[in-house]
C-alpha atoms as a PDB file:
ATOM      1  CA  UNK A   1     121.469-136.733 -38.640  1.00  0.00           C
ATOM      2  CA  UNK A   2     120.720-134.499 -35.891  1.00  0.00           C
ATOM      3  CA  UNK A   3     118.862-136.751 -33.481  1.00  0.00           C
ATOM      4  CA  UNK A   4     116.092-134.231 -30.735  1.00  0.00           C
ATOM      5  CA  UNK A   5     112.921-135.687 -29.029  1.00  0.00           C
ATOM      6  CA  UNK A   6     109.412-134.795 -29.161  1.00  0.00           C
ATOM      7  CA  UNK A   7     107.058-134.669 -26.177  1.00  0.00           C
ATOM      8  CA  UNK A   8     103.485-133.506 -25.256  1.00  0.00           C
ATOM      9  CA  UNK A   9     103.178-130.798 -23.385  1.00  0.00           C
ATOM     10  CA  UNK A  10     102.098-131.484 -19.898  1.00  0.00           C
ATOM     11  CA  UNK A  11      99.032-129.193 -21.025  1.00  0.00           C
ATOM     12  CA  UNK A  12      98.358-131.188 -23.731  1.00  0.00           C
ATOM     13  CA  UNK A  13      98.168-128.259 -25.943  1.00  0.00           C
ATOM     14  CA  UNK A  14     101.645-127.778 -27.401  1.00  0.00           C
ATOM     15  CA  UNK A  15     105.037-129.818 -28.543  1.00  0.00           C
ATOM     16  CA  UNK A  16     107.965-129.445 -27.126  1.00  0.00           C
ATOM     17  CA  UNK A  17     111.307-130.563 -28.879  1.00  0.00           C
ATOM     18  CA  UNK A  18     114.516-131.280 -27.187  1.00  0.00           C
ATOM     19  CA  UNK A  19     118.030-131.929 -28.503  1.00  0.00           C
ATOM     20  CA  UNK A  20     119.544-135.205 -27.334  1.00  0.00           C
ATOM     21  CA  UNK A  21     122.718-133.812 -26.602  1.00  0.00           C
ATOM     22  CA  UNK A  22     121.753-130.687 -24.375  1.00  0.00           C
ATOM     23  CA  UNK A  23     123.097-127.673 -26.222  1.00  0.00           C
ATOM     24  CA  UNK A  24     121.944-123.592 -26.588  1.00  0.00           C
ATOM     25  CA  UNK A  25     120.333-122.670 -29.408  1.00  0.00           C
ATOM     26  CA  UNK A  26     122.013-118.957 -31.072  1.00  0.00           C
ATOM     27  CA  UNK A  27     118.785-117.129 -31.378  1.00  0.00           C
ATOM     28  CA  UNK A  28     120.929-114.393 -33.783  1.00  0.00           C
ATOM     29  CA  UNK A  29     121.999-116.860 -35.909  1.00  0.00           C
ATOM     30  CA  UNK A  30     118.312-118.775 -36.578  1.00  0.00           C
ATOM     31  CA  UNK A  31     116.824-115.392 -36.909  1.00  0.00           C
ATOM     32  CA  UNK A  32     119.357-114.587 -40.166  1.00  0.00           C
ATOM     33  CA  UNK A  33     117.052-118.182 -41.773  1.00  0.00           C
ATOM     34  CA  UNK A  34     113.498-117.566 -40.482  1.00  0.00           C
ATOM     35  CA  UNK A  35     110.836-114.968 -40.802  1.00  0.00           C
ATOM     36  CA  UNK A  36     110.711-113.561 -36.624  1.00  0.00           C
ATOM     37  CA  UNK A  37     107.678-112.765 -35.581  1.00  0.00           C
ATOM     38  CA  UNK A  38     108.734-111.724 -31.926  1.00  0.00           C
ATOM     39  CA  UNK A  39     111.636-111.080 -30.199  1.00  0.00           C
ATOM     40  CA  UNK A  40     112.213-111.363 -26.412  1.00  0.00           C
ATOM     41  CA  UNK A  41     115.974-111.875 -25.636  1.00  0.00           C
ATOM     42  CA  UNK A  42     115.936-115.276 -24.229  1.00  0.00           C
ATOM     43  CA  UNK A  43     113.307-116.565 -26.821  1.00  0.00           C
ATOM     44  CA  UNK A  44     111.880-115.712 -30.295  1.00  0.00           C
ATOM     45  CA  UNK A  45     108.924-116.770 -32.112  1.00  0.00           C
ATOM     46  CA  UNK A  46     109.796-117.863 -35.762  1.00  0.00           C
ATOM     47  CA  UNK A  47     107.478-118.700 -38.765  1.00  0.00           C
ATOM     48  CA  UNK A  48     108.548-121.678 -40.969  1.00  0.00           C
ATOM     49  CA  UNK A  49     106.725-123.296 -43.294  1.00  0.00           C
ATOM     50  CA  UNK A  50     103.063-121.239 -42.045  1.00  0.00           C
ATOM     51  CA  UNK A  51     104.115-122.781 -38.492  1.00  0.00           C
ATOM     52  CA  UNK A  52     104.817-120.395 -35.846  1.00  0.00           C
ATOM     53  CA  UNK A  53     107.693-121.939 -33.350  1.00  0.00           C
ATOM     54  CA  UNK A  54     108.737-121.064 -29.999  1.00  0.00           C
ATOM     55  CA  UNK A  55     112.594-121.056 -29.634  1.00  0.00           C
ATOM     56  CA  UNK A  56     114.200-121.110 -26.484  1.00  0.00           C
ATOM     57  CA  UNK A  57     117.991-120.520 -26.087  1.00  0.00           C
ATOM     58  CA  UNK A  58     118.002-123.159 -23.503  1.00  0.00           C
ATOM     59  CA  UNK A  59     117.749-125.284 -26.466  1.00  0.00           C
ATOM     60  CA  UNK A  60     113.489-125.903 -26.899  1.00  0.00           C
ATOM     61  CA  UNK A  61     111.330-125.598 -29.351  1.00  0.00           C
ATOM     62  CA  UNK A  62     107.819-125.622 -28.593  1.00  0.00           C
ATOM     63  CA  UNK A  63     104.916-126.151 -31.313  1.00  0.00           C
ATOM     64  CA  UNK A  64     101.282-125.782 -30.916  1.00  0.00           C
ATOM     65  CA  UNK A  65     100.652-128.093 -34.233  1.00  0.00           C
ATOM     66  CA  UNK A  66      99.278-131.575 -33.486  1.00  0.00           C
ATOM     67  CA  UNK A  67     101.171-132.976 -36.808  1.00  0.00           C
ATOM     68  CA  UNK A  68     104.279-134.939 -35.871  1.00  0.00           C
ATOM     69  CA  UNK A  69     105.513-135.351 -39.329  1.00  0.00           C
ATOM     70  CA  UNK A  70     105.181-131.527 -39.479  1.00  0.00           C
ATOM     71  CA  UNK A  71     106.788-130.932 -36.078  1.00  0.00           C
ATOM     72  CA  UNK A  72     110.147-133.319 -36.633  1.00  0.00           C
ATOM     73  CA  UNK A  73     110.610-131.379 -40.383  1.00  0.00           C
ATOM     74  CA  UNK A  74     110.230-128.540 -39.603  1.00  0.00           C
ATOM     75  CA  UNK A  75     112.871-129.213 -36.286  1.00  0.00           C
ATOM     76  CA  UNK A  76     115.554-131.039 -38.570  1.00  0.00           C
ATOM     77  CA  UNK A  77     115.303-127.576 -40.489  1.00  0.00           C
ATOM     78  CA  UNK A  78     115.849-125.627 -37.438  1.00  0.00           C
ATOM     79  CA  UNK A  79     118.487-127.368 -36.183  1.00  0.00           C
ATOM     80  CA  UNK A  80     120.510-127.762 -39.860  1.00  0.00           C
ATOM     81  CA  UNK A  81     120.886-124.350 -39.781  1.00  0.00           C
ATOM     82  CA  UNK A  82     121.789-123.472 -36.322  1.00  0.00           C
ATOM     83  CA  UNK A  83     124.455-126.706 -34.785  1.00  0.00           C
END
């Protein structure tokens, strides 16, 4: 099991998930699995399940859903098909 955290934003207005064991994220790699809606470099912006997800490749995701069930799935998914 791929063990992360979740945390409130310190705006209160997002979700930010961390892995455990700090680690990059390959951006080229997740964007082969998931729909990208935007592109940046050192971030993209991926749709999963209707959820759009901020991925940093410093190794964050970042949600702007208030469902924690939702949030930790749809993470676990990320992750499985990235580490």
């Amino acid at each position: 099991m791929i063990e992360f955290e979740v945390k409130k934003c310190k705006t209160k207005a997002s979700y930010s998930v961390t892995l455990k064991k700090k680690q990059k994220l390959q951006l080229e790699r997740l964007s082969k699995h998931f729909e990208v809606v935007s592109d940046a470099g050192i971030a993209i912006v991926i749709m999963v399940e209707d959820v759009e997800v901020i991925c940093h490749g410093y190794g964050e995701l970042k949600f702007k859903i208030n469902n924690l069930d939702k949030i930790k799935e749809i993470s676990e998914k990320i992750f499985s098909k990235i580490l």
